[in-house]
Structure formats: structure tokens, C-alpha cells
N, C-alpha and C. Protein backbone atom coordinates (compact mmCIF):
# COMPACT_ATOMS: atom_id res chain seq x y z
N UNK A 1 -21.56 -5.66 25.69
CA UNK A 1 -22.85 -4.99 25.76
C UNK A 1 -23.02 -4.10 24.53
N UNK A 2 -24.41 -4.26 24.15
CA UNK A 2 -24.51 -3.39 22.96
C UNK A 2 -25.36 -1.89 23.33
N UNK A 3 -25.32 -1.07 22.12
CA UNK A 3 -25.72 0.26 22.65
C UNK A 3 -26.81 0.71 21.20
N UNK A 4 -27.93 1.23 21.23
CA UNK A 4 -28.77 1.80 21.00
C UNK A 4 -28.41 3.66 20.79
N UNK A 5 -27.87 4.04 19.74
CA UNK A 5 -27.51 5.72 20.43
C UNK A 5 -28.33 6.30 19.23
N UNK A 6 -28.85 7.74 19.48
CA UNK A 6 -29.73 8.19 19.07
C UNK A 6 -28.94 9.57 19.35
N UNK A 7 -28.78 10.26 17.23
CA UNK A 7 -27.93 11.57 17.78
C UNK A 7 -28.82 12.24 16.83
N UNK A 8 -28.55 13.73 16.77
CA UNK A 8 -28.67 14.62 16.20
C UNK A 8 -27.92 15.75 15.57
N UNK A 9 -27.84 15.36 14.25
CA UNK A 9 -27.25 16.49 13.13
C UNK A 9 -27.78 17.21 13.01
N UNK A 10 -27.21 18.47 12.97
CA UNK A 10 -27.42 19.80 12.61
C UNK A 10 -26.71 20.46 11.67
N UNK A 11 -27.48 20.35 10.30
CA UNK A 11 -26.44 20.91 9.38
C UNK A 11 -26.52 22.71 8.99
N UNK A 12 -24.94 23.37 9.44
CA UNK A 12 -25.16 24.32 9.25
C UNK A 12 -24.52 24.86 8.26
N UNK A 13 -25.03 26.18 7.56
CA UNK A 13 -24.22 26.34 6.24
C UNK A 13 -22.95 27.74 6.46
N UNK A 14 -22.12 26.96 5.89
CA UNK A 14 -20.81 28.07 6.64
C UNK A 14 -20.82 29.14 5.14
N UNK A 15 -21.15 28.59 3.83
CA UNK A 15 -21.24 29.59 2.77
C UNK A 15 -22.41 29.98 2.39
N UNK A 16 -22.77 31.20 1.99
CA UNK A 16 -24.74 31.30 1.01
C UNK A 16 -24.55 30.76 -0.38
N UNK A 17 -25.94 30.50 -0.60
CA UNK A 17 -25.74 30.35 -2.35
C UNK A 17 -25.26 31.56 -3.17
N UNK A 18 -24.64 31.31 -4.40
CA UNK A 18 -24.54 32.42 -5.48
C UNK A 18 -26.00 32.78 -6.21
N UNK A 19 -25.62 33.37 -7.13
CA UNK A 19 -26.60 33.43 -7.99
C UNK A 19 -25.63 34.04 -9.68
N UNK A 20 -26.42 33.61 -10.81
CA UNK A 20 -25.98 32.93 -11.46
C UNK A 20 -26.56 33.84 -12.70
N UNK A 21 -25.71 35.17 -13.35
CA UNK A 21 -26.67 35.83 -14.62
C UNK A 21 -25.80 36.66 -14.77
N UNK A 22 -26.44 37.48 -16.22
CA UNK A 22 -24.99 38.04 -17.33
C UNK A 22 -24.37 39.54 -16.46
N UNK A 23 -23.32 39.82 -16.08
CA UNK A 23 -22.48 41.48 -15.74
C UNK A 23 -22.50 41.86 -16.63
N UNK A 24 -22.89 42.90 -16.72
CA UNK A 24 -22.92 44.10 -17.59
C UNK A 24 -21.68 44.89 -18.14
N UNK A 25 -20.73 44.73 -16.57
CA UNK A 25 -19.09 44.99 -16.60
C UNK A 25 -18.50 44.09 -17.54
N UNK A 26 -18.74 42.93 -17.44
CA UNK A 26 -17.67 41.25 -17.61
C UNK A 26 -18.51 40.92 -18.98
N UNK A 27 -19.43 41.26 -19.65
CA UNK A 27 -20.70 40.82 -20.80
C UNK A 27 -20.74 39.21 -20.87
N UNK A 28 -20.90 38.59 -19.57
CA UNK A 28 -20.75 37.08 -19.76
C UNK A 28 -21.35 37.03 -18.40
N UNK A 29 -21.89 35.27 -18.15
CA UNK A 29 -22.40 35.09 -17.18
C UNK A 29 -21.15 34.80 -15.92
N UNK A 30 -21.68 35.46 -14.52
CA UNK A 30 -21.03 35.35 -13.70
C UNK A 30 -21.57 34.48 -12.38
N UNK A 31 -20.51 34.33 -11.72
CA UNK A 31 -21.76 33.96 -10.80
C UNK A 31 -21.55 35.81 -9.38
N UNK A 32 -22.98 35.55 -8.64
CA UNK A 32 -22.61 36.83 -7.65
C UNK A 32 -22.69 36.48 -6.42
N UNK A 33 -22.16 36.93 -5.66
CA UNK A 33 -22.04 36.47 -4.10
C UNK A 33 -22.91 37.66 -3.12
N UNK A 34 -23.75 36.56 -2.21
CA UNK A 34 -24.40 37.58 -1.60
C UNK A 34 -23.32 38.50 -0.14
N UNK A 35 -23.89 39.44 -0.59
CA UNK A 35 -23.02 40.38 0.68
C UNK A 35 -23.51 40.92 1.81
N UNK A 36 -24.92 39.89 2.24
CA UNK A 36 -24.89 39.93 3.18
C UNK A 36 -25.83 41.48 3.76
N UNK A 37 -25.56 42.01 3.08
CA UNK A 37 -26.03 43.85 3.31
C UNK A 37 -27.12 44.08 2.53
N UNK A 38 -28.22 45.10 2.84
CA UNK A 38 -29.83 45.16 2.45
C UNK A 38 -29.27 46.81 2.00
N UNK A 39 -29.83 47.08 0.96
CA UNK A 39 -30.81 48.53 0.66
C UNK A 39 -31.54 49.06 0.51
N UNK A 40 -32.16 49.56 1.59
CA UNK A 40 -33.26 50.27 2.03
C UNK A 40 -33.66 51.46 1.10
N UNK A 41 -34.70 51.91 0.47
CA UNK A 41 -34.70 53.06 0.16
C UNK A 41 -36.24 53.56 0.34
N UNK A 42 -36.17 54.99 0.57
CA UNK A 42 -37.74 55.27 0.87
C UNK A 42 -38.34 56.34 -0.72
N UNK A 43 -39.21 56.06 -0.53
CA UNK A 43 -39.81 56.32 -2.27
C UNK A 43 -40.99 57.22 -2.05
N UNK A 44 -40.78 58.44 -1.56
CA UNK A 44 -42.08 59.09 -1.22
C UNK A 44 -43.15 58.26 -0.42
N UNK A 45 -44.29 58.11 -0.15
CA UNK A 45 -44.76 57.32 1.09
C UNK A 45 -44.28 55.87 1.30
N UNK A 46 -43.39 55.38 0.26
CA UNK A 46 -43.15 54.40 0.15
C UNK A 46 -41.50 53.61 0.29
N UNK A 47 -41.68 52.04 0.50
CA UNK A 47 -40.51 51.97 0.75
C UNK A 47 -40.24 50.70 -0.25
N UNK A 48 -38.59 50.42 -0.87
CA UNK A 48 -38.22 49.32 -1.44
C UNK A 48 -36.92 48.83 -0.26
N UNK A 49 -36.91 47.57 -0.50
CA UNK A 49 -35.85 46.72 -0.05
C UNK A 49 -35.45 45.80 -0.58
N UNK A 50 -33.70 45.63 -1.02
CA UNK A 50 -33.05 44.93 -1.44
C UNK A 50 -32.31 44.12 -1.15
N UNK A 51 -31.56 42.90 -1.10
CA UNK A 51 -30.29 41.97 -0.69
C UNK A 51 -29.43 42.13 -2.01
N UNK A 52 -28.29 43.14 -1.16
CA UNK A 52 -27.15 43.11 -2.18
C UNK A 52 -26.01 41.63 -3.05
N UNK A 53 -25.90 41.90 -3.84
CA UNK A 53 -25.47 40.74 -4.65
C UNK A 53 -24.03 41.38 -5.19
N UNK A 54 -23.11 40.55 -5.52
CA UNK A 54 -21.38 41.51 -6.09
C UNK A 54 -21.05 40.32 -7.06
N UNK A 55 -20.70 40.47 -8.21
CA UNK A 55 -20.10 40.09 -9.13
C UNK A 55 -18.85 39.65 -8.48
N UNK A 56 -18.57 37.99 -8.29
CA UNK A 56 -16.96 37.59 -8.21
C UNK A 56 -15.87 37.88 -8.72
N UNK A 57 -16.36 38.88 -10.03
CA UNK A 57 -14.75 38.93 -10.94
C UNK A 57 -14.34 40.43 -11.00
N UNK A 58 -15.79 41.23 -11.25
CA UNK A 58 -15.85 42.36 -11.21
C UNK A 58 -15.94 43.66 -10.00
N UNK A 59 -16.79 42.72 -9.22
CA UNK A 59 -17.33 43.46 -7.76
C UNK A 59 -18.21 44.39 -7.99
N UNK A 60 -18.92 44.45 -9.48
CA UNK A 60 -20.04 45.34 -9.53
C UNK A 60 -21.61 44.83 -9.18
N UNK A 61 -22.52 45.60 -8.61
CA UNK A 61 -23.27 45.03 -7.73
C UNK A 61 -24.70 44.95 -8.48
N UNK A 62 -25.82 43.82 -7.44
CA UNK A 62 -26.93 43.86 -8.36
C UNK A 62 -27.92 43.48 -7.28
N UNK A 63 -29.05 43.94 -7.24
CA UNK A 63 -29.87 44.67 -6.25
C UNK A 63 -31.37 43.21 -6.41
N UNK A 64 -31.02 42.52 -5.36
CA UNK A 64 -32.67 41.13 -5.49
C UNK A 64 -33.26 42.33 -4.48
N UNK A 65 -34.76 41.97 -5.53
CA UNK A 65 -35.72 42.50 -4.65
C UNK A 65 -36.10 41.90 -3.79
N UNK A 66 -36.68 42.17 -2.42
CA UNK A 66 -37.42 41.69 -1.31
C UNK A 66 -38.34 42.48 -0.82
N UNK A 67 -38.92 44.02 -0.92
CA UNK A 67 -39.76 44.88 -1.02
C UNK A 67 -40.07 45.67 -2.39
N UNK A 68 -41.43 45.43 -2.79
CA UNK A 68 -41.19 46.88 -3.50
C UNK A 68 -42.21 47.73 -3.70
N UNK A 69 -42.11 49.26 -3.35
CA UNK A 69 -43.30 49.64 -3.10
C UNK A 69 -44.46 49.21 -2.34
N UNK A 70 -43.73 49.21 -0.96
CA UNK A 70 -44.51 48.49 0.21
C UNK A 70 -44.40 49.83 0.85
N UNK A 71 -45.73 49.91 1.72
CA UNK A 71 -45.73 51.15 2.92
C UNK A 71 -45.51 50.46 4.15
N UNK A 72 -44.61 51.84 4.71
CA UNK A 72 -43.96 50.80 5.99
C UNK A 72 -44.56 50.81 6.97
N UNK A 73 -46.06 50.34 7.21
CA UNK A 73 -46.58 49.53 7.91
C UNK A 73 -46.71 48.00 7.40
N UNK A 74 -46.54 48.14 6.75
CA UNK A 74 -46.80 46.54 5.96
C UNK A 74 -45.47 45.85 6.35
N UNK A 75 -44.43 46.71 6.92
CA UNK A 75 -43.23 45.43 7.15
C UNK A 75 -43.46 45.90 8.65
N UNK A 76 -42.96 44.74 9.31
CA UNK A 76 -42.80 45.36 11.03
C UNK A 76 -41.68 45.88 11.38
N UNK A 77 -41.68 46.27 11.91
CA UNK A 77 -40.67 47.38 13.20
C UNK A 77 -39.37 46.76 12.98
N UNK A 78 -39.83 45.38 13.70
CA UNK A 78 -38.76 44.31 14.14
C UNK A 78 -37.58 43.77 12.79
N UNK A 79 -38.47 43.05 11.41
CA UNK A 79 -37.95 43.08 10.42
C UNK A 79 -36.90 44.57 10.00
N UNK A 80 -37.92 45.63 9.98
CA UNK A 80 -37.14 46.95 9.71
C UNK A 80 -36.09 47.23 9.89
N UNK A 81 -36.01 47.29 11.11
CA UNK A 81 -34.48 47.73 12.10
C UNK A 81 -33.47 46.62 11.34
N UNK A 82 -34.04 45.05 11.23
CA UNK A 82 -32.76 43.95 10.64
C UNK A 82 -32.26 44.82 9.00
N UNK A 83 -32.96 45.07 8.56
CA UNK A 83 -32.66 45.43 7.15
C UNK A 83 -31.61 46.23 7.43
N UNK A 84 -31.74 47.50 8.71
CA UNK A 84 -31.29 48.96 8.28
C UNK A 84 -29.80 48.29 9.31
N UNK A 85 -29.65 47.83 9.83
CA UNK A 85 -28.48 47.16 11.01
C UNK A 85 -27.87 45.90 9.99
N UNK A 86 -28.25 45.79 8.25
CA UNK A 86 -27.44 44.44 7.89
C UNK A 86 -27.73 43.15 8.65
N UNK A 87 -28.53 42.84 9.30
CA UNK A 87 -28.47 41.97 9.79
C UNK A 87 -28.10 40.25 9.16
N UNK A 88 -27.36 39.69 9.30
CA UNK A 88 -26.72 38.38 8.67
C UNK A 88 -27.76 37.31 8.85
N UNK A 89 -28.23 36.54 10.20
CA UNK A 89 -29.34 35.98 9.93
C UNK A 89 -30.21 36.10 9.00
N UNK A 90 -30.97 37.59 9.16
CA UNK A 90 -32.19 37.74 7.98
C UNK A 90 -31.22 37.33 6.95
N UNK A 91 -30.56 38.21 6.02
CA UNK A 91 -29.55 38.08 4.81
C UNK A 91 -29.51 36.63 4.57
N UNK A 92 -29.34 35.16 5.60
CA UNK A 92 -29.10 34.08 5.52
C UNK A 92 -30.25 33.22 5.12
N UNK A 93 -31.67 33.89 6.13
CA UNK A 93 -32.74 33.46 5.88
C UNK A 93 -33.35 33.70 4.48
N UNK A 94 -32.88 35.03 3.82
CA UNK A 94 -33.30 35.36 2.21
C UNK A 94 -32.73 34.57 1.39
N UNK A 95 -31.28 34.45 1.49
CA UNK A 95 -30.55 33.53 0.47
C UNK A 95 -31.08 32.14 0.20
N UNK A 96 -31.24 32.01 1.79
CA UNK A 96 -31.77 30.32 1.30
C UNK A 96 -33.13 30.05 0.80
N UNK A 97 -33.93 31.06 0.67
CA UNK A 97 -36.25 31.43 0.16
C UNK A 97 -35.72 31.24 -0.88
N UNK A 98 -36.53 29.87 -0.87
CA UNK A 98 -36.48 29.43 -2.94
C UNK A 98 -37.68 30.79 -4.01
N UNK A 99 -37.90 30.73 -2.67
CA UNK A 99 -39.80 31.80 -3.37
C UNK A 99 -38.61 32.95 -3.73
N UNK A 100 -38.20 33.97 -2.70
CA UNK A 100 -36.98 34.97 -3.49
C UNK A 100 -36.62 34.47 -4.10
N UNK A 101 -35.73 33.61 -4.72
CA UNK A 101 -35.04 33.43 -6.31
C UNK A 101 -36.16 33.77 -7.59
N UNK A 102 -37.39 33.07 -7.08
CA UNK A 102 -38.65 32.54 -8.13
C UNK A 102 -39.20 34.03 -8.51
N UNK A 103 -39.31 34.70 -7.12
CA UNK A 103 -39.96 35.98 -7.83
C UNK A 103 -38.87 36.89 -8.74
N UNK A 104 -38.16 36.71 -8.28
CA UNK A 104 -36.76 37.67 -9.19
C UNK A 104 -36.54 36.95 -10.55
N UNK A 105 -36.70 35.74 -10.59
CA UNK A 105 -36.29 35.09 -11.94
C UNK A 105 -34.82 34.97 -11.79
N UNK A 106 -34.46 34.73 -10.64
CA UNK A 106 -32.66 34.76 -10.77
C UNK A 106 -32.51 33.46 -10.57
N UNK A 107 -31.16 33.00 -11.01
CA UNK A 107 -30.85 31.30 -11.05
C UNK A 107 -29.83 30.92 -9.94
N UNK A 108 -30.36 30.99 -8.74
CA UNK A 108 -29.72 30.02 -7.71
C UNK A 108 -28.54 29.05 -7.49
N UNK A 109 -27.35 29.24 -7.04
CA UNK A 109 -26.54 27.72 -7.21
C UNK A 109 -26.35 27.62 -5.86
N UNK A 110 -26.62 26.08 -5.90
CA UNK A 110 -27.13 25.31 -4.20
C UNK A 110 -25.80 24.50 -4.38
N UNK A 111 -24.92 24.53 -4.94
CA UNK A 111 -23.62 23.02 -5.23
C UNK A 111 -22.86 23.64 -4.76
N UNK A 112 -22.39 24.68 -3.91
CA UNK A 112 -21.05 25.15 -3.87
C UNK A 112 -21.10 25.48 -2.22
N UNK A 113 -22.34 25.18 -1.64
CA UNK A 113 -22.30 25.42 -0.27
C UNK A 113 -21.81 24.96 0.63
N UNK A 114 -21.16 25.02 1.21
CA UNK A 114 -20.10 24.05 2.24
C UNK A 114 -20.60 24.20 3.64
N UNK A 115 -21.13 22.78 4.66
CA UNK A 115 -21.56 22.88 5.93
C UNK A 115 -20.41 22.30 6.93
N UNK A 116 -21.09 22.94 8.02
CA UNK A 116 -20.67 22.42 9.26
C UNK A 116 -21.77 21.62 10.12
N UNK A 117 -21.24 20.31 10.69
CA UNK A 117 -22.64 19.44 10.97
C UNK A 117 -22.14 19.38 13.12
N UNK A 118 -23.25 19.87 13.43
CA UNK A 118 -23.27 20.04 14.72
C UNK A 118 -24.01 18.68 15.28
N UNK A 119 -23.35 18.05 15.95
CA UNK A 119 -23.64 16.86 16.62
C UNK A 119 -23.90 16.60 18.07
N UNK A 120 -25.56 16.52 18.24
CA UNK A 120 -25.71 15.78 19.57
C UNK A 120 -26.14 14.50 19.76
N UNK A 121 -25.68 13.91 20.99
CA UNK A 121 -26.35 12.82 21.61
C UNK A 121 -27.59 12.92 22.33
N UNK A 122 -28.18 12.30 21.93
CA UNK A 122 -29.76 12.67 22.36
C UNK A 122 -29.84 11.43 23.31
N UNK A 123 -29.99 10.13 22.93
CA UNK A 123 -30.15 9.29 24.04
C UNK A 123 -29.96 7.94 23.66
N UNK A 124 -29.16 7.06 24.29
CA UNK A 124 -28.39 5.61 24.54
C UNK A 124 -28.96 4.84 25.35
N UNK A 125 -29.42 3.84 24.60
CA UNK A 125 -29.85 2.57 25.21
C UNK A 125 -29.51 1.36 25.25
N UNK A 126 -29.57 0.26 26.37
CA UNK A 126 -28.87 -1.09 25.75
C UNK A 126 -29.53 -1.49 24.88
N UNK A 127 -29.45 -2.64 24.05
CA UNK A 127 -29.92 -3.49 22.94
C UNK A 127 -28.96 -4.40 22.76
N UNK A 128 -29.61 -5.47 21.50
CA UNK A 128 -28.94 -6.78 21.00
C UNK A 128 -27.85 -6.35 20.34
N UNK A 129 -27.82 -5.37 19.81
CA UNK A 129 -26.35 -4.79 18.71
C UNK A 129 -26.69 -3.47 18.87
N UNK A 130 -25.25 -2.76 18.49
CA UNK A 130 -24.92 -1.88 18.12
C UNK A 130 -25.53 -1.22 16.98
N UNK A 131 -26.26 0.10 17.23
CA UNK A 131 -27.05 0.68 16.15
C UNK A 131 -26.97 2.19 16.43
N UNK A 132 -26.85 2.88 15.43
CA UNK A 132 -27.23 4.58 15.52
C UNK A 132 -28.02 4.96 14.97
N UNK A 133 -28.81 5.63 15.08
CA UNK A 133 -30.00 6.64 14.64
C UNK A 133 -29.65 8.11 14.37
N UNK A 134 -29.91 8.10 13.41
CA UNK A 134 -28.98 9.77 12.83
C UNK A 134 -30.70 10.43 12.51
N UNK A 135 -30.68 11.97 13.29
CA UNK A 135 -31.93 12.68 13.28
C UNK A 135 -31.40 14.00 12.39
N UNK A 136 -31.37 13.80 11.54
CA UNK A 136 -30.97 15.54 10.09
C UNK A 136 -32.25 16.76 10.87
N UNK A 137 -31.10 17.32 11.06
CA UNK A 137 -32.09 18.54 11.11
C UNK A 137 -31.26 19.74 10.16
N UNK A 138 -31.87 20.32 8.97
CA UNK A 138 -31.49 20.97 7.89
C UNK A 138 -32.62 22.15 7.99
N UNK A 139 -32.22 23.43 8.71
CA UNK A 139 -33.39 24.10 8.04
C UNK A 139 -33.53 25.32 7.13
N UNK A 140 -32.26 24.61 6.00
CA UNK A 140 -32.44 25.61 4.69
C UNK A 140 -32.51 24.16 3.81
N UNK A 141 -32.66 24.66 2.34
CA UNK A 141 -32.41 23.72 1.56
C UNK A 141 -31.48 23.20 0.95
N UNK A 142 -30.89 21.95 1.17
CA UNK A 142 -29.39 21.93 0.07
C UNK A 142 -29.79 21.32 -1.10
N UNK A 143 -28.28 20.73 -1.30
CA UNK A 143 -27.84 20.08 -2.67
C UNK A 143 -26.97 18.73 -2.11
N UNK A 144 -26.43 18.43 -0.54
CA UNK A 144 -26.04 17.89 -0.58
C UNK A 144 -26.34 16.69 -0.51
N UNK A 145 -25.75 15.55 -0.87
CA UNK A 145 -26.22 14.10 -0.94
C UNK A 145 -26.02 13.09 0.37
N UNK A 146 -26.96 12.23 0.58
CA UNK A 146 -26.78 11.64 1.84
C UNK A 146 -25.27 10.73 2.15
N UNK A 147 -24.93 10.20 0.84
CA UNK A 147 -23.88 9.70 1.17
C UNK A 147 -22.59 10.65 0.95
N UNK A 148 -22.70 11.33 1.10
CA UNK A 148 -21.29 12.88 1.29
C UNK A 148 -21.63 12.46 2.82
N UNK A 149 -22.81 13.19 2.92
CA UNK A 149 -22.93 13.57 4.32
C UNK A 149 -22.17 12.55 5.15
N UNK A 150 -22.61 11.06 4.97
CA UNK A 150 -22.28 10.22 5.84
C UNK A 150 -20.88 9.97 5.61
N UNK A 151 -20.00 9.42 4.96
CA UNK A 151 -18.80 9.89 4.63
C UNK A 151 -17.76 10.53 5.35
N UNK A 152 -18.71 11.69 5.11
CA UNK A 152 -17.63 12.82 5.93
C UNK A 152 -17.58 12.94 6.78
N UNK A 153 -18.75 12.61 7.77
CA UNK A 153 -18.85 12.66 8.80
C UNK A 153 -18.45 11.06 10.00
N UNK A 154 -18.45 10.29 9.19
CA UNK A 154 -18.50 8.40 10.00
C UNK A 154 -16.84 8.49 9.40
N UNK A 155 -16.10 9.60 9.30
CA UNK A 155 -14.87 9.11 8.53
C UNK A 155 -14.93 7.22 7.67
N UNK A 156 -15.77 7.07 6.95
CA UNK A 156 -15.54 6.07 5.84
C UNK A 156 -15.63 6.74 4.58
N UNK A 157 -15.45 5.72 3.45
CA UNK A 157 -15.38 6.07 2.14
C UNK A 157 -16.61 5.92 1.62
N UNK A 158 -17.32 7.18 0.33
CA UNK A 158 -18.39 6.79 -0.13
C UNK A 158 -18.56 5.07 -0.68
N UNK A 159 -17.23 4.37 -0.73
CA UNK A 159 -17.81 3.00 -1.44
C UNK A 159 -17.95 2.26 -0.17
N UNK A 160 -17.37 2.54 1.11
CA UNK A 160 -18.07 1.53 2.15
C UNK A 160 -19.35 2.11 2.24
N UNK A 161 -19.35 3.31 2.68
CA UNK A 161 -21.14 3.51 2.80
C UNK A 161 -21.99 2.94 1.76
N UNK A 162 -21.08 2.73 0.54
CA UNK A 162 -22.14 2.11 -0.39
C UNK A 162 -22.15 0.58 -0.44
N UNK A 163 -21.64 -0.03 -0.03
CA UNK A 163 -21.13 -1.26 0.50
C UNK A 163 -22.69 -1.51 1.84
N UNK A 164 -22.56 -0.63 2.90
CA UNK A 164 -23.33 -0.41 3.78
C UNK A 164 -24.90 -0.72 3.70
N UNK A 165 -24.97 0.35 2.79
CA UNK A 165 -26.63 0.22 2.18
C UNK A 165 -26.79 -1.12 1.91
N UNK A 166 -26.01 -1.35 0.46
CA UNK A 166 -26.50 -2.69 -0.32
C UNK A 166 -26.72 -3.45 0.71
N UNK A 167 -25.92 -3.62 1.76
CA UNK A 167 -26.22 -4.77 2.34
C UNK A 167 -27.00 -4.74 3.78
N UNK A 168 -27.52 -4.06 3.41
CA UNK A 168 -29.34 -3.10 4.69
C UNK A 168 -28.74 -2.98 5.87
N UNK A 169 -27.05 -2.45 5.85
CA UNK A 169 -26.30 -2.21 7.18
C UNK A 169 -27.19 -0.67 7.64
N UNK A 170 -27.38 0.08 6.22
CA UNK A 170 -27.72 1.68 6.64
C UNK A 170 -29.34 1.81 5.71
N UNK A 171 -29.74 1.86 6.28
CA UNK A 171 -31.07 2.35 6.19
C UNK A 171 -32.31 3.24 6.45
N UNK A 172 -32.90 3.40 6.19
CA UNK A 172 -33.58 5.03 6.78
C UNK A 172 -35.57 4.94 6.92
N UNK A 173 -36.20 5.86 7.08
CA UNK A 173 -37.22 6.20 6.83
C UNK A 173 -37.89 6.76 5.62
N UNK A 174 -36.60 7.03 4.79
CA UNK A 174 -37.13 7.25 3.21
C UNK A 174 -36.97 6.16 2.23
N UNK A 175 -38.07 5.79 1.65
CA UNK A 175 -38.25 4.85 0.61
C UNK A 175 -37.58 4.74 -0.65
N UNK A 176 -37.19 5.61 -1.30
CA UNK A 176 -35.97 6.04 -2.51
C UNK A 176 -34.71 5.38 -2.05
N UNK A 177 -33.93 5.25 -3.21
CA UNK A 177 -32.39 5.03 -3.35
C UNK A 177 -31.84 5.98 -2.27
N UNK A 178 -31.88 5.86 -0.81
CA UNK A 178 -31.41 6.78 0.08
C UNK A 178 -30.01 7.62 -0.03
N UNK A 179 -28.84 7.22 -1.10
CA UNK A 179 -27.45 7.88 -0.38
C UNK A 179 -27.73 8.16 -1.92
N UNK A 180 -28.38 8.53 -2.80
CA UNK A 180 -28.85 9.53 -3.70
C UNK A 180 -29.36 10.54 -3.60
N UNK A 181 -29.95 10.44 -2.51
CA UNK A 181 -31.19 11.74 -2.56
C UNK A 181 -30.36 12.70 -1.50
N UNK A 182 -30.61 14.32 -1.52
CA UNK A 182 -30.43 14.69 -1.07
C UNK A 182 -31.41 14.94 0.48
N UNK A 183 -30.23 15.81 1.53
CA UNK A 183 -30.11 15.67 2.72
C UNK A 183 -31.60 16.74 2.91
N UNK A 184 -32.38 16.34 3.77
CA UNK A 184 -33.78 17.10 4.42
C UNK A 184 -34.38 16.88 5.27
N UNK A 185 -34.97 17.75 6.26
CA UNK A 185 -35.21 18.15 7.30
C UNK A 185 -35.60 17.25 7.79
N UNK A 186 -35.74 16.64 8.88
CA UNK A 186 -36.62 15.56 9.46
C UNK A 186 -36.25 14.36 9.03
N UNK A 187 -34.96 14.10 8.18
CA UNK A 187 -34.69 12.05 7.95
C UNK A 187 -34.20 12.05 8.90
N UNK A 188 -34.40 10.32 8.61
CA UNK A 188 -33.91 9.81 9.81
C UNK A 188 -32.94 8.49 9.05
N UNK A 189 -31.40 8.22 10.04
CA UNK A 189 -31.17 6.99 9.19
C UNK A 189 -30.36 6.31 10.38
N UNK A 190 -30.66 4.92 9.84
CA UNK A 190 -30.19 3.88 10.74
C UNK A 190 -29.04 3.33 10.46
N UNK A 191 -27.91 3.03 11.24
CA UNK A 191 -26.75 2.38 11.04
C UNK A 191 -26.65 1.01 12.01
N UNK A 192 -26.94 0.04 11.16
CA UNK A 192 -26.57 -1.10 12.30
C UNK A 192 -24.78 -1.68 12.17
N UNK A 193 -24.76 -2.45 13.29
CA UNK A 193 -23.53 -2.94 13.91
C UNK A 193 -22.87 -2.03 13.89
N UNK A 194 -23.15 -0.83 14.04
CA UNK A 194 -22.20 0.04 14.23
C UNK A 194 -21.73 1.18 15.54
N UNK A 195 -20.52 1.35 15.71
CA UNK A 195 -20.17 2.49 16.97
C UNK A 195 -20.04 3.74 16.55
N UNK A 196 -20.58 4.74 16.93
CA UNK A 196 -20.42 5.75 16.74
C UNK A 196 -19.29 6.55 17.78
């Protein structure tokens, strides 16, 4: 009997991006690691907010804007309190806003992020063969490539998965060279004759 299974990936990111510009300590480019921690400061009626950044070599620090000269009605309550409590989510949700990098002019590195892929079974059906349906759900942006992903996860080698494709074993809903492109929200990809 053959099976029809229909799962869902969830890729989560176990590291943040760096970011990537000259220390002042080190006079060379470094990269900086986010730490996760906000600085709040109030500016006479006014308020700035930051996501702290640390030099890998040095540990001297550098301040991305995310407020500035905002009155604090303009941020809510709810946001507020995350800033002043560190909160890691928000911190996670900033790292990954391509728009924060863009307004700062700071240079982003998306290659060094390492996930964890959370796997459900959503739903199994009979059919003529054996097939899986892989549902990506990504909701930051990576760098990583579809055939890593699959790889690492189907324990095979990138040259069977590439073996796979050529021969329309794995296929998807995106029209491009699929195990090139990187991994995003909403693909979908098909594996025939295969058990998961």
C-alpha cells in the first residue's frame, strides 16, 4: 500500500544574524553579534531605542537604532515594557527586519545562521505511490538553500537530492532551478517514491 503524507517544516533559527562594519577598538572590519538587550533612553519629552550589538573580538558595543526621537505615545505600552524587560522575541523579530538593517545602513550576514526544523505530520492518505509533500514555513528570512535543507533533513547526500530533481523525483511549486534557490515561506515540495 502506498501513502500520500503531507508534513510541515518549521524552520527555526537557533543563531541571529551578525552585522558586519569597522571597530573603532580593532580599526578593521568586524563582524558584531546581537545581544539580544535594547537601550532605552528618555531625551527630555522624548524617547530613543536601541538593539545592542558587541564586537566578537573586542566586546565593544554599537547601538542600531529602532527609535529615535519618538514620544512615547507613539510606541505602545505593550512594545515598551518588551524593550525595558530585554525581551528576546522582539530582539529576534528586529534582527531578522531587513527594513532595520536598510535604515541604519548596516551590512547584515544571513550565512552563518544555523536552524532547527520542527516537523509535523499534517495528513496521510492512500495513493498509487509513495509521495511527500513538504509545507516550509520560514517566518524570518534566510540564506539557506533548498537542497541543504533537504539533505539534512531526508538524511541523503546533496548529490542524491541532486540526482532526485534531475530526474522530476523532487519537485515543487516554484518554477526556478528549485535546490538553488533559497528556502521561503509558503513552498511547497514534492518527493515522489518516497518514505518519509
Amino acid at each position: 500500500m502506498s501513502y500520500l503524507k503531507e508534513y510541515e517544516w518549521e524552520l527555526i533559527p537557533k543563531t541571529l544574524p551578525t552585522i558586519r562594519r569597522i571597530c573603532p577598538k580593532c580599526g578593521k572590519k568586524t563582524n558584531y553579534i546581537n545581544t539580544k538587550k535594547f537601550r532605552v533612553n528618555a531625551n527630555k519629552s522624548n524617547l530613543d531605542v536601541w538593539l545592542i550589538y558587541q564586537c566578537d573580538k573586542c566586546k565593544s558595543t554599537y547601538n542600531m537604532t529602532i527609535y529615535k526621537r519618538i514620544k512615547p505615545i507613539d510606541i505602545s505600552r505593550y512594545e515598551y515594557e518588551k524593550f525595558l524587560s530585554n525581551d528576546e522575541d522582539l530582539a529576534k523579530k528586529y534582527s531578522f527586519n531587513l527594513d532595520f538593517y536598510s535604515k541604519n545602513k548596516a551590512e547584515a550576514i544571513f550565512d552563518d545562521i544555523t536552524y532547527s526544523v520542527e516537523k509535523k505530520e499534517i495528513e496521510t492518505n492512500y495513493c498509487d505511490s509513495d509521495e511527500i509533500i513538504i509545507n516550509i514555513i520560514s517566518k524570518f528570512p534566510t540564506n539557506l538553500r533548498v537542497d541543504k535543507l533537504l539533505s539534512d533533513n531526508l538524511d541523503l547526500t546533496r548529490s542524491t537530492v541532486k540526482k532526485l530533481y534531475e530526474t522530476n523525483y523532487i519537485y515543487s511549486n516554484e518554477n526556478n532551478d528549485l535546490l538553488k534557490l533559497k528556502v521561503k515561506n509558503n513552498m511547497q515540495i514534492r518527493i515522489k517514491n518516497f518514505e518519509a
